[in-house]
PDB file of N, CA and C in Angstrom:
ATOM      1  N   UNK A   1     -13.407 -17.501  14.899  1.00  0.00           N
ATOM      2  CA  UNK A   1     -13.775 -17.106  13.556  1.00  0.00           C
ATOM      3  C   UNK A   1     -14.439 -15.739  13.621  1.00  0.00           C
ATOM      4  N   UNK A   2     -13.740 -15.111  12.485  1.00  0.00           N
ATOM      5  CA  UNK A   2     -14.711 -13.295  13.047  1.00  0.00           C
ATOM      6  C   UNK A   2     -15.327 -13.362  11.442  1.00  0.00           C
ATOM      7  N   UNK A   3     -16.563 -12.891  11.843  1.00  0.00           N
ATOM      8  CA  UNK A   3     -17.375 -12.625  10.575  1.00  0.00           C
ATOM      9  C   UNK A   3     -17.655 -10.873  10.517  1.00  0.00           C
ATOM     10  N   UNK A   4     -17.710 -10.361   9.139  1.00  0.00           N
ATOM     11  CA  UNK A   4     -17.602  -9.043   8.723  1.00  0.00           C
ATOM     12  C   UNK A   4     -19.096  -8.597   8.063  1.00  0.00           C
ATOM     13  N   UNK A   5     -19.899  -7.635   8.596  1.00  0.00           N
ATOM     14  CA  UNK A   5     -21.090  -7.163   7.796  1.00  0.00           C
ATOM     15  C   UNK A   5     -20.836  -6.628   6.550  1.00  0.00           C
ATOM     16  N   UNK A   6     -21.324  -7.167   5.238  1.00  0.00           N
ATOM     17  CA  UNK A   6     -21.233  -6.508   4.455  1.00  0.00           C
ATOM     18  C   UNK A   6     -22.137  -5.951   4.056  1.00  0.00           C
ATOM     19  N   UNK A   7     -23.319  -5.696   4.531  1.00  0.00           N
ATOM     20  CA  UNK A   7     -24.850  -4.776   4.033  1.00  0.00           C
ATOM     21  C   UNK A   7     -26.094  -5.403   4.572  1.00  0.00           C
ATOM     22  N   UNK A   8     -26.887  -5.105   4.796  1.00  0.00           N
ATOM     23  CA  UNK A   8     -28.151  -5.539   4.729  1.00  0.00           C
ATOM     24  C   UNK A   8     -28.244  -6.998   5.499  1.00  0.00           C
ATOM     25  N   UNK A   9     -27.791  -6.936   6.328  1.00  0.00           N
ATOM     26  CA  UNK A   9     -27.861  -7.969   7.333  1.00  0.00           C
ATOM     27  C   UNK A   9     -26.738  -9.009   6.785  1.00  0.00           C
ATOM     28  N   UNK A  10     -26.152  -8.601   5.631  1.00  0.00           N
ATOM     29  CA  UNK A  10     -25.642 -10.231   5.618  1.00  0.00           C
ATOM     30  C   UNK A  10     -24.083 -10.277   5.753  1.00  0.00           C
ATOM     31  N   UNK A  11     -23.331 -11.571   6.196  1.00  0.00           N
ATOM     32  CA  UNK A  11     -22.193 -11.303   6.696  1.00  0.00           C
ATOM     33  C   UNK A  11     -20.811 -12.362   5.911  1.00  0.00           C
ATOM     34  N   UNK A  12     -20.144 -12.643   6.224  1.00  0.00           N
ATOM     35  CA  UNK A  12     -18.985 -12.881   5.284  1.00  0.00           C
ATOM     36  C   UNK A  12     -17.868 -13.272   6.843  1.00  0.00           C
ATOM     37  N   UNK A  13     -17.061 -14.558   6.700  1.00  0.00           N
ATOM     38  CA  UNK A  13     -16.185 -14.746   7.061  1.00  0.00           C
ATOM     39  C   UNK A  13     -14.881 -14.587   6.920  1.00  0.00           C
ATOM     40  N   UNK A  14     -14.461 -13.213   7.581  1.00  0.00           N
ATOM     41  CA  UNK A  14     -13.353 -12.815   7.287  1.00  0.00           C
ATOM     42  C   UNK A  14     -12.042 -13.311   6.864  1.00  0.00           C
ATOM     43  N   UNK A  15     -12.379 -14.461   7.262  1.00  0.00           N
ATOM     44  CA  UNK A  15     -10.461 -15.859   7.171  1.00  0.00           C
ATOM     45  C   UNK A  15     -10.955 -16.071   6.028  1.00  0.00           C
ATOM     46  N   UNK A  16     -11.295 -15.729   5.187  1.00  0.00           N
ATOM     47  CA  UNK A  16     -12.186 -16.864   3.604  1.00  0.00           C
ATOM     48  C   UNK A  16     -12.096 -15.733   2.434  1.00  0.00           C
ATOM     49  N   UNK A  17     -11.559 -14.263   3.458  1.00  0.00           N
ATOM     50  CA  UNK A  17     -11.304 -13.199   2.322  1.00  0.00           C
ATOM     51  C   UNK A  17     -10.311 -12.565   1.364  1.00  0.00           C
ATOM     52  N   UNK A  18     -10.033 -12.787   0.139  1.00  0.00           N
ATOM     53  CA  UNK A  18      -8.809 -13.212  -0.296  1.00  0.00           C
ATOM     54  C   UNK A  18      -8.487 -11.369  -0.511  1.00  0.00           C
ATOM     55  N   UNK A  19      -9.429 -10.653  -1.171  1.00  0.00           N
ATOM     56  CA  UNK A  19      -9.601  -8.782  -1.480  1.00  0.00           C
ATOM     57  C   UNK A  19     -10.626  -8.580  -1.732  1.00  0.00           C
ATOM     58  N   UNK A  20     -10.623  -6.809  -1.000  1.00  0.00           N
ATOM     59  CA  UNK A  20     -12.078  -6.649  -1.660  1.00  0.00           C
ATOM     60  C   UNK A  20     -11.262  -5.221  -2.086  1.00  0.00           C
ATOM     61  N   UNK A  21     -12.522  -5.110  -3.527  1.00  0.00           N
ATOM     62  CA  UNK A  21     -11.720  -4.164  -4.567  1.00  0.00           C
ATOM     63  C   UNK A  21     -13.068  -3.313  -4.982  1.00  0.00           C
ATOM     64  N   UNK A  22     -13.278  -2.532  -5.751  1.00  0.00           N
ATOM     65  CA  UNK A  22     -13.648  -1.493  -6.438  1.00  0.00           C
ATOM     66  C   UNK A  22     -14.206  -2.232  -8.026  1.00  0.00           C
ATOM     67  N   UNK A  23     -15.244  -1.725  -8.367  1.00  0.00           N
ATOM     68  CA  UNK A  23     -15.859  -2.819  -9.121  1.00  0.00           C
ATOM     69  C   UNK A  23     -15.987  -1.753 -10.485  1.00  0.00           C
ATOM     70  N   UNK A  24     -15.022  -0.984 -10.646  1.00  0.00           N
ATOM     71  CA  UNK A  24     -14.546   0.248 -11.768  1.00  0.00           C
ATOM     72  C   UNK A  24     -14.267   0.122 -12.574  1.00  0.00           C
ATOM     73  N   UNK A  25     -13.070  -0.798 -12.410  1.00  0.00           N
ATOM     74  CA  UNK A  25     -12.001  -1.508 -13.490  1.00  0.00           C
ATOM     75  C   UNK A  25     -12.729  -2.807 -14.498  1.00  0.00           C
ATOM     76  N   UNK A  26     -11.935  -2.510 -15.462  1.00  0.00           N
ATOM     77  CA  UNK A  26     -12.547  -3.868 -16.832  1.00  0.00           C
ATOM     78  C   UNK A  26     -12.191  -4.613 -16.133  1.00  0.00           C
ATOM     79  N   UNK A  27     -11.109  -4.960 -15.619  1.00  0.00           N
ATOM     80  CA  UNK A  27     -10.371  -6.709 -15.357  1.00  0.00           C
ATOM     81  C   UNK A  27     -11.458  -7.097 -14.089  1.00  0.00           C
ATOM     82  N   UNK A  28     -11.951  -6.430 -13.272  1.00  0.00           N
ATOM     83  CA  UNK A  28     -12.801  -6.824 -11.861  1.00  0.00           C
ATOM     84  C   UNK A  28     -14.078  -6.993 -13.057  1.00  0.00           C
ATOM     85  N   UNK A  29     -14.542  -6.356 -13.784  1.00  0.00           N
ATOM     86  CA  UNK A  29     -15.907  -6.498 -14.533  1.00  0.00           C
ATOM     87  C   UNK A  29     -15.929  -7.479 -14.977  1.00  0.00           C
ATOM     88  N   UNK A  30     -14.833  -7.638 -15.339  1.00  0.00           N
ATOM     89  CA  UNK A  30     -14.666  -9.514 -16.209  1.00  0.00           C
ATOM     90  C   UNK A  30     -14.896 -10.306 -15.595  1.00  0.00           C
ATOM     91  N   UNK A  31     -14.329 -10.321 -14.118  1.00  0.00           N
ATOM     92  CA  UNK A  31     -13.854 -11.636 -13.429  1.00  0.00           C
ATOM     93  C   UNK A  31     -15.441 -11.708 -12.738  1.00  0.00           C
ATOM     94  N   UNK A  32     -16.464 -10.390 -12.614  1.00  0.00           N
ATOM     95  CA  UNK A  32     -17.867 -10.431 -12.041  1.00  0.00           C
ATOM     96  C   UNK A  32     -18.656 -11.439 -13.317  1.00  0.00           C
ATOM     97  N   UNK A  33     -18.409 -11.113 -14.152  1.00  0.00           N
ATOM     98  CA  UNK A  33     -18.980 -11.801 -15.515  1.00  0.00           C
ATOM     99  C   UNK A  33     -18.986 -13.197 -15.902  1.00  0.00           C
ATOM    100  N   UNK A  34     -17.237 -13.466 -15.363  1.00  0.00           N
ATOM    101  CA  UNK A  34     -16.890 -15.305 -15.398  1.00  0.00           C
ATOM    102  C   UNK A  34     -17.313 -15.752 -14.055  1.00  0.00           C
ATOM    103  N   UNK A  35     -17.119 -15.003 -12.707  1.00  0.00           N
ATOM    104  CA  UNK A  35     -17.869 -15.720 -11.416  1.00  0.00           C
ATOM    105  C   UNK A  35     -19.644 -16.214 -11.849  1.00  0.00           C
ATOM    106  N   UNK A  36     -20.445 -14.832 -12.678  1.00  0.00           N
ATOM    107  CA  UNK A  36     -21.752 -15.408 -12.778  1.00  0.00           C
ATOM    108  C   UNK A  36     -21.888 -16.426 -14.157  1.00  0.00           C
ATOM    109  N   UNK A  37     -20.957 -16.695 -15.064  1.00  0.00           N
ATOM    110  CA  UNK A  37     -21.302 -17.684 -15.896  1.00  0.00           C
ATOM    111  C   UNK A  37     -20.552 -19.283 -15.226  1.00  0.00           C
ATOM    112  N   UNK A  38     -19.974 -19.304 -14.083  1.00  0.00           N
ATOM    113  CA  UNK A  38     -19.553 -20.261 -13.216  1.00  0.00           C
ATOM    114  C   UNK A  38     -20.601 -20.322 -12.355  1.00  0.00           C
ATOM    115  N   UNK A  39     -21.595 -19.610 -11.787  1.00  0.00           N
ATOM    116  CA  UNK A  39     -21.956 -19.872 -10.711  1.00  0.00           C
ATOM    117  C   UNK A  39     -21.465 -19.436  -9.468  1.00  0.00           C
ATOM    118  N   UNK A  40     -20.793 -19.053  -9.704  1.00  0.00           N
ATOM    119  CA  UNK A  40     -19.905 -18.298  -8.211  1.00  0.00           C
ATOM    120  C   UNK A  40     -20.123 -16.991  -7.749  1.00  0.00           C
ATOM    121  N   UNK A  41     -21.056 -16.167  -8.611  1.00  0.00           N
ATOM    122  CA  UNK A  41     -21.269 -15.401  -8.034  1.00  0.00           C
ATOM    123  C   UNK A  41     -22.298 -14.562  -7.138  1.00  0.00           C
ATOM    124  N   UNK A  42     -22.538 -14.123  -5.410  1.00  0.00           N
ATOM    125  CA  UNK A  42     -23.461 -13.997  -4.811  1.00  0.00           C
ATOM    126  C   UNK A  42     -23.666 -12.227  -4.740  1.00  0.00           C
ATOM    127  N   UNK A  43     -25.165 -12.074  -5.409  1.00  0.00           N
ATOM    128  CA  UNK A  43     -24.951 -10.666  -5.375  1.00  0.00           C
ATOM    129  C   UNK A  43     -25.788 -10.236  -4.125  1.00  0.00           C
ATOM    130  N   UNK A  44     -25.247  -9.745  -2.855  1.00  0.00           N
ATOM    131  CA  UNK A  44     -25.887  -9.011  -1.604  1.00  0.00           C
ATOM    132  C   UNK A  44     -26.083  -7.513  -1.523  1.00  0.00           C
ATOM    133  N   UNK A  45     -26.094  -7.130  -2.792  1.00  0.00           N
ATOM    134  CA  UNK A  45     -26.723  -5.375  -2.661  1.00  0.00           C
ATOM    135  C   UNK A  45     -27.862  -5.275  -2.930  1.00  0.00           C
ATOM    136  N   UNK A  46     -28.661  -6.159  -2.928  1.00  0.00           N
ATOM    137  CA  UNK A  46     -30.463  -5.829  -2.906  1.00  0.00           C
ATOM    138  C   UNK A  46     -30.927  -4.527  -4.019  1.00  0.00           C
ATOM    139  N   UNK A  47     -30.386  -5.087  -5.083  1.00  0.00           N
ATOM    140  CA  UNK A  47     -30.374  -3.935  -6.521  1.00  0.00           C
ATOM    141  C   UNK A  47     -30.150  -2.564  -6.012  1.00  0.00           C
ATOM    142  N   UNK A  48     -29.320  -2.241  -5.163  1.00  0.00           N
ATOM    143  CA  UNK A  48     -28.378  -1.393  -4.916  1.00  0.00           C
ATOM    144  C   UNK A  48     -27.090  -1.274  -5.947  1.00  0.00           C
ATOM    145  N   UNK A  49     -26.317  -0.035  -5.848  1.00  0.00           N
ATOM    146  CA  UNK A  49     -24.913  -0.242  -6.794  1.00  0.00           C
ATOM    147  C   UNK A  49     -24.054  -0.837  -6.225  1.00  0.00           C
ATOM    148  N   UNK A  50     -23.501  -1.582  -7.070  1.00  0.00           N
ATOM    149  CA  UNK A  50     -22.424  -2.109  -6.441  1.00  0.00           C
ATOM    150  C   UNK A  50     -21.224  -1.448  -6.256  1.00  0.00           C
ATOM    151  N   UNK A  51     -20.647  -1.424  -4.637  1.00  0.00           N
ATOM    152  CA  UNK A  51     -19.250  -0.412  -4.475  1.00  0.00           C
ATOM    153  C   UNK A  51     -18.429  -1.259  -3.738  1.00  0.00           C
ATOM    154  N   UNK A  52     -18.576  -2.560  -4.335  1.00  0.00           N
ATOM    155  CA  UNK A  52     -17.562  -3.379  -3.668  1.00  0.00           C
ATOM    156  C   UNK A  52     -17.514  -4.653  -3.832  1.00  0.00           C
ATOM    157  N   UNK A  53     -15.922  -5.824  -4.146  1.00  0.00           N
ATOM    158  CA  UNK A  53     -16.671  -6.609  -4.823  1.00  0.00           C
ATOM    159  C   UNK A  53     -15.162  -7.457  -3.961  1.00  0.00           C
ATOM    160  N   UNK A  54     -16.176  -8.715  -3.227  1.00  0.00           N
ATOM    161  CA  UNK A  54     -15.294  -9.634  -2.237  1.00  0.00           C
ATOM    162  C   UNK A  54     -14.823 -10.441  -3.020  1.00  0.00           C
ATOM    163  N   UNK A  55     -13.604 -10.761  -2.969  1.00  0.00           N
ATOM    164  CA  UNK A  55     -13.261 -12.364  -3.722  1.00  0.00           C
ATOM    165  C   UNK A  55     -12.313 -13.091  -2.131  1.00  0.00           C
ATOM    166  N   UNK A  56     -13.088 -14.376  -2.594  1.00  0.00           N
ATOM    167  CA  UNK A  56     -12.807 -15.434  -1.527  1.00  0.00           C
ATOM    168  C   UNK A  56     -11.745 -16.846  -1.880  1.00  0.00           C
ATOM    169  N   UNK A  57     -11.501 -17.192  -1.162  1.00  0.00           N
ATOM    170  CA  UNK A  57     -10.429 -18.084  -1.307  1.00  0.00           C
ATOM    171  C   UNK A  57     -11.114 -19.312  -2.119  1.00  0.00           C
ATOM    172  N   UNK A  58     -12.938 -19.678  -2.133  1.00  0.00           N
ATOM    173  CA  UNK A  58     -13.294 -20.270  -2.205  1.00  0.00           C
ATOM    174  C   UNK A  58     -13.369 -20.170  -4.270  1.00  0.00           C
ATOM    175  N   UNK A  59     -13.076 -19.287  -4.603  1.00  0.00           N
ATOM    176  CA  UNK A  59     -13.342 -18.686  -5.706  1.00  0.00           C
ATOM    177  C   UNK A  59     -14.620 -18.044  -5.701  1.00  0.00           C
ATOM    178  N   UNK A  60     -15.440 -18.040  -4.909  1.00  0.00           N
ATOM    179  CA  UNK A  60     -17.004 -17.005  -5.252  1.00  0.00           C
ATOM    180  C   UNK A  60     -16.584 -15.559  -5.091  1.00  0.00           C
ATOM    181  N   UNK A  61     -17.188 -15.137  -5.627  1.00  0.00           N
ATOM    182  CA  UNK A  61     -17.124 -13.172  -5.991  1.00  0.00           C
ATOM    183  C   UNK A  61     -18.281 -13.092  -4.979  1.00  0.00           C
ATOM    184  N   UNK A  62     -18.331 -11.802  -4.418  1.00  0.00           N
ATOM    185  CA  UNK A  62     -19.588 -11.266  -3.351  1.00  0.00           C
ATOM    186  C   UNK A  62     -19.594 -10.045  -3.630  1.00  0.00           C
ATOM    187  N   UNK A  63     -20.867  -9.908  -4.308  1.00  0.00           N
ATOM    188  CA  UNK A  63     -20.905  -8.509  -4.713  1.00  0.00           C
ATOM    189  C   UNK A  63     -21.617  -7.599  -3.584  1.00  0.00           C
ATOM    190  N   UNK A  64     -21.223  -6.209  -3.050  1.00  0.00           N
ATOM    191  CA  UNK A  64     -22.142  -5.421  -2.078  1.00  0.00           C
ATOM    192  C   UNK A  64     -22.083  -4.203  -2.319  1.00  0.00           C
ATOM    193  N   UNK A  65     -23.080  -3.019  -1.665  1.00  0.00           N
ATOM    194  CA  UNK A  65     -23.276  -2.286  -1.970  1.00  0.00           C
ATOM    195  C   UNK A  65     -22.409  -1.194  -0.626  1.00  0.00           C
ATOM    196  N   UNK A  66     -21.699  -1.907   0.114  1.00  0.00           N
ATOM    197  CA  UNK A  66     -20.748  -1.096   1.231  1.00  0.00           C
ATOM    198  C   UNK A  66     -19.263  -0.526   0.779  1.00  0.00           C
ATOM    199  N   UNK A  67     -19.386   0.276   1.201  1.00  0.00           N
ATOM    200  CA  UNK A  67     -17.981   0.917   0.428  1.00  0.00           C
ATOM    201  C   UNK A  67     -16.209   0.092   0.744  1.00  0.00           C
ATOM    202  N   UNK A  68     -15.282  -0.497  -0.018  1.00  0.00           N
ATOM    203  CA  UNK A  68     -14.793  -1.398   0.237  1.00  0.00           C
ATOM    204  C   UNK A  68     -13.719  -0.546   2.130  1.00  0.00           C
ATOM    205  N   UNK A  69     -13.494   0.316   1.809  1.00  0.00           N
ATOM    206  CA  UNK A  69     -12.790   1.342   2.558  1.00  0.00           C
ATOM    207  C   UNK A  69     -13.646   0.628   4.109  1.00  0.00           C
ATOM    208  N   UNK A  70     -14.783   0.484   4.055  1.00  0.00           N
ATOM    209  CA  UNK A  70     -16.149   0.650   5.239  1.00  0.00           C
ATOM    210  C   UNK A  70     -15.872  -0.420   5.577  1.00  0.00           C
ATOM    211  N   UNK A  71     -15.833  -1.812   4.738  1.00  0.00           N
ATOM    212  CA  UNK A  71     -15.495  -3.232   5.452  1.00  0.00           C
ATOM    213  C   UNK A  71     -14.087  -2.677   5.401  1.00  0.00           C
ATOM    214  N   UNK A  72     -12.807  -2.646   4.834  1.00  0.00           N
ATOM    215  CA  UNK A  72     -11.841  -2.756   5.234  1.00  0.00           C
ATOM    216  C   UNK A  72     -11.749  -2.586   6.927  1.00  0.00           C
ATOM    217  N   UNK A  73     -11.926  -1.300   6.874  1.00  0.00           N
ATOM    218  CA  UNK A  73     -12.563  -0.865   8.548  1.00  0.00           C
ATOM    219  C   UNK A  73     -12.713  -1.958   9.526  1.00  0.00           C
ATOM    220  N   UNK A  74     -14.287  -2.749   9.080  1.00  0.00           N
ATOM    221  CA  UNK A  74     -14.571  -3.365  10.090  1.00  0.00           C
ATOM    222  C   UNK A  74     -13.815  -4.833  10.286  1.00  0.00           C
ATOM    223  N   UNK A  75     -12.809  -5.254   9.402  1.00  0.00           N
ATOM    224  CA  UNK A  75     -11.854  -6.437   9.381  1.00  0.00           C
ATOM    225  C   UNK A  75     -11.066  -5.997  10.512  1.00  0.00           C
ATOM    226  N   UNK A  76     -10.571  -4.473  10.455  1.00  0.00           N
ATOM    227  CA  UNK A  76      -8.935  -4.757  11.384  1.00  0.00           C
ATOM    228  C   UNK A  76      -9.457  -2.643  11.507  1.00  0.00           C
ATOM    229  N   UNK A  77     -10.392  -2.887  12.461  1.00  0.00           N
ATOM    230  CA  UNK A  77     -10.926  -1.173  13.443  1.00  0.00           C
ATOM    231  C   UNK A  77      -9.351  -0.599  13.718  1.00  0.00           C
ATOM    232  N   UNK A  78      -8.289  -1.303  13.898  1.00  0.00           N
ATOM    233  CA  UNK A  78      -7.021  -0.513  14.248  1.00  0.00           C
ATOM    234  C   UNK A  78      -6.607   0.047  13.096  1.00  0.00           C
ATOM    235  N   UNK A  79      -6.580  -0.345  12.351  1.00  0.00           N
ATOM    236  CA  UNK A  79      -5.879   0.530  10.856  1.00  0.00           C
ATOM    237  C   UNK A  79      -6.818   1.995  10.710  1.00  0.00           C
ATOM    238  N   UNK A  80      -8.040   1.980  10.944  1.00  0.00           N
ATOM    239  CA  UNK A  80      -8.701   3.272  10.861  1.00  0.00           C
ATOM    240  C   UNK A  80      -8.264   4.374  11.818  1.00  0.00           C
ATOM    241  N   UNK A  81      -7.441   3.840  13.243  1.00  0.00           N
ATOM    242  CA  UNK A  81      -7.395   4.582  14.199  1.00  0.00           C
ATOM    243  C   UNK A  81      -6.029   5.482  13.749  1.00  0.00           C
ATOM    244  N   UNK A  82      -4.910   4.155  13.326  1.00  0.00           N
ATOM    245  CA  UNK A  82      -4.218   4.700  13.119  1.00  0.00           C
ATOM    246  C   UNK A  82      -4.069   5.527  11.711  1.00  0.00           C
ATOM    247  N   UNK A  83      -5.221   5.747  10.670  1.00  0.00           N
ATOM    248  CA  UNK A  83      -4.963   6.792  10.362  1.00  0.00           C
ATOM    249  C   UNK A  83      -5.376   8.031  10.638  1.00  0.00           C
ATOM    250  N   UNK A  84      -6.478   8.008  11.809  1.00  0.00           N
ATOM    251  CA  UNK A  84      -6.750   9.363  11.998  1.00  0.00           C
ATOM    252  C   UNK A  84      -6.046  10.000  12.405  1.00  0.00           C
ATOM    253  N   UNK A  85      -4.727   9.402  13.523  1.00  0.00           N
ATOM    254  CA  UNK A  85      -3.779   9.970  14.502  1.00  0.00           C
ATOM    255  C   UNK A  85      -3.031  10.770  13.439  1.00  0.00           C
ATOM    256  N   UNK A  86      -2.671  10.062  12.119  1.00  0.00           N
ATOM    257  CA  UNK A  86      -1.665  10.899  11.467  1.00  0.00           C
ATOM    258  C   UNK A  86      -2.203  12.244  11.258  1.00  0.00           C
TER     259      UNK A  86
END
């Protein structure tokens, strides 16, 4: 099982990660809005902005303040390599 830092010490199990997206768009604002009137939603940016917003297989939203690009990174370190080569 590989677990992924998403900020401030706290971490996230990568097999449980369905996307992480950009928290810009109305339709992601919505779905932050129905995760917290469900209960599903965990906010880990320590009233930081939010620049990134996990959705899990479990249905919970994870809100953080790491840039989604930054975890993408730390899921799969080879995709970063190979774009520097280009």
């Amino acid at each position: 099982m590989k677990f992924i830092n998403i900020g401030y010490g706290n971490i996230v199990s990568a097999n449980r990660i369905i996307a992480i997206v950009s928290p810009d768009s109305a339709p992601i604002r919505r779905l932050i809005q129905e995760s917290r009137d469900k209960g599903k939603l965990i906010d880990s940016t320590y009233g930081r902005r939010t620049r990134a917003v996990i959705i899990t297989d479990s249905e919970h939203v994870i809100l953080s303040s790491v840039q989604p690009e930054t975890m993408a990174n730390r899921i799969d370190p080879a995709s970063d390599e190979e774009e520097n080569e280009q």
